[in-house]
Each structure stands twice: as structure tokens, then as C-alpha cells.
N, C-alpha and C. Protein backbone atom coordinates (compact mmCIF):
# COMPACT_ATOMS: atom_id res chain seq x y z
N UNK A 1 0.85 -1.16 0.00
CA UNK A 1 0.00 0.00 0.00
C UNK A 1 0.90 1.23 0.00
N UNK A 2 0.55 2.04 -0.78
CA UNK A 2 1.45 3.58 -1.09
C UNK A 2 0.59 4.64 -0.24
N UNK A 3 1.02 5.12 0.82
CA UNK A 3 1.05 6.27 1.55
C UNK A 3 1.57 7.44 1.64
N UNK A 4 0.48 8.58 1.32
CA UNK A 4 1.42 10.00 0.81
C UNK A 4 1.42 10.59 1.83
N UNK A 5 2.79 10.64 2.45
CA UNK A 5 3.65 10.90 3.88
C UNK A 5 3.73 12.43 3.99
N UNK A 6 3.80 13.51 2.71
CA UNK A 6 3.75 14.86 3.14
C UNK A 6 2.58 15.33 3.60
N UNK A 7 3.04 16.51 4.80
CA UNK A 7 2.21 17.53 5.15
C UNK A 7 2.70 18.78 5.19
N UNK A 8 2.25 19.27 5.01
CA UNK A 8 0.37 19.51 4.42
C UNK A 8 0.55 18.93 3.16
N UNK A 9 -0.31 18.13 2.82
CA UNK A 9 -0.83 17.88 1.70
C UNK A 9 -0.22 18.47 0.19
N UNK A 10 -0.02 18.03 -0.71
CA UNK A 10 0.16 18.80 -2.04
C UNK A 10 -0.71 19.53 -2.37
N UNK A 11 -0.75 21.04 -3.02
CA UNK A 11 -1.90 21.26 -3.92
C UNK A 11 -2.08 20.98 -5.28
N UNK A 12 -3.22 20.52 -5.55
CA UNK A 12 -3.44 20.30 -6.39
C UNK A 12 -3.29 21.41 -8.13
N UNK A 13 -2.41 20.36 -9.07
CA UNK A 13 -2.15 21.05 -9.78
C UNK A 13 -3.13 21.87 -11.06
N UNK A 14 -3.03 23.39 -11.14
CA UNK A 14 -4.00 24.27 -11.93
C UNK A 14 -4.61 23.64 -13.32
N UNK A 15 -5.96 23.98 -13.65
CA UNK A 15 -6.30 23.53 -14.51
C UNK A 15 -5.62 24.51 -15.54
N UNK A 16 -5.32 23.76 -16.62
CA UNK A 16 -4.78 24.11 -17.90
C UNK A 16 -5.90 24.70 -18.68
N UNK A 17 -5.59 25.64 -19.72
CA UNK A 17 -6.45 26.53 -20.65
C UNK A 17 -6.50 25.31 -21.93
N UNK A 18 -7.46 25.31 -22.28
CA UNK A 18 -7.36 24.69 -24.03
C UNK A 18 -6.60 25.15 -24.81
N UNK A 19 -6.69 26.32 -25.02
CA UNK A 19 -5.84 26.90 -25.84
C UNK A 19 -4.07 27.14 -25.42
N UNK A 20 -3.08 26.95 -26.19
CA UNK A 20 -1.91 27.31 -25.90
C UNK A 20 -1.38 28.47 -26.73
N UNK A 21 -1.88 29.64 -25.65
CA UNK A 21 -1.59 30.96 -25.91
C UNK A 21 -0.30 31.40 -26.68
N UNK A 22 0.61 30.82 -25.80
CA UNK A 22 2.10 30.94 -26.23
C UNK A 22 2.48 30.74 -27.79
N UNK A 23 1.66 29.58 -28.29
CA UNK A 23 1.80 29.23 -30.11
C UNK A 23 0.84 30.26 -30.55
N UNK A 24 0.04 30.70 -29.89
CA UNK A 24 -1.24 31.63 -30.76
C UNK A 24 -0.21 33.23 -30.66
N UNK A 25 0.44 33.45 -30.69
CA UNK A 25 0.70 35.16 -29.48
C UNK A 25 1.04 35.78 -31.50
N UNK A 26 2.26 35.00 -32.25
CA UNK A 26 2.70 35.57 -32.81
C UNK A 26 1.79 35.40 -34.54
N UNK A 27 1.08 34.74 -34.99
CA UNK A 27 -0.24 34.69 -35.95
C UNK A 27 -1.12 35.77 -35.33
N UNK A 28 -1.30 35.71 -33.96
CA UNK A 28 -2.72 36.89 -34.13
C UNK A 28 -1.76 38.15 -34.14
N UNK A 29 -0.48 38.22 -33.03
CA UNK A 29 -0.44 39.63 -33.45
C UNK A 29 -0.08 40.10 -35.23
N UNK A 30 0.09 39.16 -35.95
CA UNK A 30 0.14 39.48 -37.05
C UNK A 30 -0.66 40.12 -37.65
N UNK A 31 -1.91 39.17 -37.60
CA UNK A 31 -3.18 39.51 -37.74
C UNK A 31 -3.17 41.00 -37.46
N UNK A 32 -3.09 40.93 -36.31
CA UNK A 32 -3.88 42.05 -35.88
C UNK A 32 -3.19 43.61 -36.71
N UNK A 33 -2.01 43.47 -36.44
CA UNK A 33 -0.93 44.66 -37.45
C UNK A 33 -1.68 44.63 -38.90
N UNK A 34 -1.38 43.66 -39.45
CA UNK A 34 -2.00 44.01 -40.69
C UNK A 34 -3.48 44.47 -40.99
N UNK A 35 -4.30 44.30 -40.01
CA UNK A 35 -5.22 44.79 -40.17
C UNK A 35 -5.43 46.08 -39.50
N UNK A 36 -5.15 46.61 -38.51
CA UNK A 36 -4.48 47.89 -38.15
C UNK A 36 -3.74 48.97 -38.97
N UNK A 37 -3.01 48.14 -40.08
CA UNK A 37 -2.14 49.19 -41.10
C UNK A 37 -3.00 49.85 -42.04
N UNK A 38 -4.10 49.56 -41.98
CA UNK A 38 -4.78 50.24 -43.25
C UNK A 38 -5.62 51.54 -42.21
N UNK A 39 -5.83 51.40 -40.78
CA UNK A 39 -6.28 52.76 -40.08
C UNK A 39 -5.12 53.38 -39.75
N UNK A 40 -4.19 53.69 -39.72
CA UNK A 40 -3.21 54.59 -39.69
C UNK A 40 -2.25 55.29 -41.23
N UNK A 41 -1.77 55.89 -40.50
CA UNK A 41 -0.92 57.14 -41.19
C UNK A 41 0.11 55.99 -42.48
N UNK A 42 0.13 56.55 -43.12
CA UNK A 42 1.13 55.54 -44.26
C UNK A 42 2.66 55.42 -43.46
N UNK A 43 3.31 56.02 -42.81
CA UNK A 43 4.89 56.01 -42.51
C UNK A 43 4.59 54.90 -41.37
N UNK A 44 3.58 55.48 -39.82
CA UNK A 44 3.14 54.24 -39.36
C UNK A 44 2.98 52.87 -40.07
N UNK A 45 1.65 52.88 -40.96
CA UNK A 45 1.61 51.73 -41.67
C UNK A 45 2.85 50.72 -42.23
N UNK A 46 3.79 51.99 -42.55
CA UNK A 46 5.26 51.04 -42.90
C UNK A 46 5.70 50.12 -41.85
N UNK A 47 5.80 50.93 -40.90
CA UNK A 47 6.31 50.45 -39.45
C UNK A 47 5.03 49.16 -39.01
N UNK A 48 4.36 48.98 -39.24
CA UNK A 48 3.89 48.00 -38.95
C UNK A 48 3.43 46.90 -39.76
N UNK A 49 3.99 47.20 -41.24
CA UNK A 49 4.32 46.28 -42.23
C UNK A 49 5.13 45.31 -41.81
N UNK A 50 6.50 46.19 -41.60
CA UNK A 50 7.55 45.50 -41.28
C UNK A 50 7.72 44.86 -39.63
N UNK A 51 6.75 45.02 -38.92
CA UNK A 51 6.65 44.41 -37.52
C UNK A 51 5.96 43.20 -38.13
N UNK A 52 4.94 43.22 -38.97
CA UNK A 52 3.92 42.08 -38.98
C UNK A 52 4.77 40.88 -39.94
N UNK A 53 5.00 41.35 -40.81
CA UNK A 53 6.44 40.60 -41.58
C UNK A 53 7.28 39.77 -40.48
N UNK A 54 8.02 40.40 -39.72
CA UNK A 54 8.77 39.98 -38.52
C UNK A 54 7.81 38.67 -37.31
N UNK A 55 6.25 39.24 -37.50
CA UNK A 55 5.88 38.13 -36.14
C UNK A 55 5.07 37.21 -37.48
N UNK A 56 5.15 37.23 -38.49
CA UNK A 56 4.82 35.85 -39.91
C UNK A 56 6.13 35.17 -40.01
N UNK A 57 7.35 35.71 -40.07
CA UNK A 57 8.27 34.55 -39.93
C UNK A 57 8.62 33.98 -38.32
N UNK A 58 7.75 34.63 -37.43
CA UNK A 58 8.46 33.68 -36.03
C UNK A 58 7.14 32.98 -36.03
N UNK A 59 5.77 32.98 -36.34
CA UNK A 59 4.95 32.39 -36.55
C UNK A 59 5.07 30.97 -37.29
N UNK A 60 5.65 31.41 -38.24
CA UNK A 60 6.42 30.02 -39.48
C UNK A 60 7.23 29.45 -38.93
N UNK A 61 8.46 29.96 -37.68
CA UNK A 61 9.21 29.02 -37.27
C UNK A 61 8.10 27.96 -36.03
N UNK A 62 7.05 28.76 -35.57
CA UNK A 62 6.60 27.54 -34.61
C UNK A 62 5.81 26.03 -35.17
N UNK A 63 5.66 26.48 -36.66
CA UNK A 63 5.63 25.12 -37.53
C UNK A 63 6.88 24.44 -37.48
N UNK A 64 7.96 25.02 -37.88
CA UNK A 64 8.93 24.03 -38.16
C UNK A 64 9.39 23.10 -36.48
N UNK A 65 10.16 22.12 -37.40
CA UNK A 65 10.48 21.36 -35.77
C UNK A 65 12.01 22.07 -35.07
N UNK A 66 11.91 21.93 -34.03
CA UNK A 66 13.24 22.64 -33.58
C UNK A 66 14.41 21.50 -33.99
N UNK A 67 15.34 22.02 -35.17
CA UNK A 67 16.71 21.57 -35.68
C UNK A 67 17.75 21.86 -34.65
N UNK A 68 18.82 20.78 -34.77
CA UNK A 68 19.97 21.22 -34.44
C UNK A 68 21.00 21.71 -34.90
N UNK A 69 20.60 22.19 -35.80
CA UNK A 69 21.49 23.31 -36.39
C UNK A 69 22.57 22.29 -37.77
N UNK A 70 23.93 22.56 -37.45
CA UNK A 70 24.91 21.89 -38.05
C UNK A 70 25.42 20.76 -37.53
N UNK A 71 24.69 20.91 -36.00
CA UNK A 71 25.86 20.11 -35.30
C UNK A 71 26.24 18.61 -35.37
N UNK A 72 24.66 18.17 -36.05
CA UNK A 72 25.04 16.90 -36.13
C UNK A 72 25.05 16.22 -37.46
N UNK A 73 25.43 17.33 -38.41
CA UNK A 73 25.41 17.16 -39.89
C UNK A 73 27.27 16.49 -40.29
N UNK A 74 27.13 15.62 -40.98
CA UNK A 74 28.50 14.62 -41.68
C UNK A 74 27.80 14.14 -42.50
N UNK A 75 29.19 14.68 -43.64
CA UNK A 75 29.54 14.34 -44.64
C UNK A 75 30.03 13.02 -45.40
């Protein structure tokens, strides 16, 4: 028989969200810039061309699988 010897007691661990925010953060803020660039000023709008550009390729890296680089590449 297994007896759980700590006290006080453990607490019990938090329920988890469905969603995993952390993979969602950099697609919506994309989203969201590009759709934002068309209510602002054109020089703004640039500036948030090139932000939304920037969170579409870290978006694209959370598809890819994490590589190790070179390190374990032979020839």
C-alpha cells in the first residue's frame, strides 16, 4: 500500500487553458498589425508592415520542428 507521507498535503495542480496561448501570441499579433495598417498614417503603416512581416516569420518558425542546427550534420 502507497502512503502519501507529506504535510500539508500537495496542492493540487491548476487547470490548464485549451488553448496554448504561447503558439497563438505571434499569428494573431500578425493579424492584428495588418489589419491595423490600413487605419493609420502611411509612414506608421510602414512600421507596422515590417513588424507584422517579422511576427509571420516567427509564426512560421513555430511550424517548423526545432533543428539542431549543423551540429550533427556529416559528410
Amino acid at each position: 500500500m502507497l502512503v502519501e507521507a507529506r504535510w500539508p498535503p500537495p496542492e493540487p495542480e491548476p487547470e490548464r487553458s485549451p488553448l496554448d496561448w504561447a503558439r497563438l501570441r505571434w499569428p494573431v499579433l500578425t493579424l492584428v498589425l495588418l489589419g491595423s495598417a490600413h487605419l493609420v498614417p502611411a509612414l506608421v503603416a510602414y512600421v507596422f508592415l515590417i513588424v507584422a512581416l517579422y511576427c509571420a516569420v516567427e509564426s512560421f518558425a513555430l511550424l517548423l520542428p526545432h533543428g539542431d542546427g549543423l551540429r550533427k550534420h556529416q559528410q
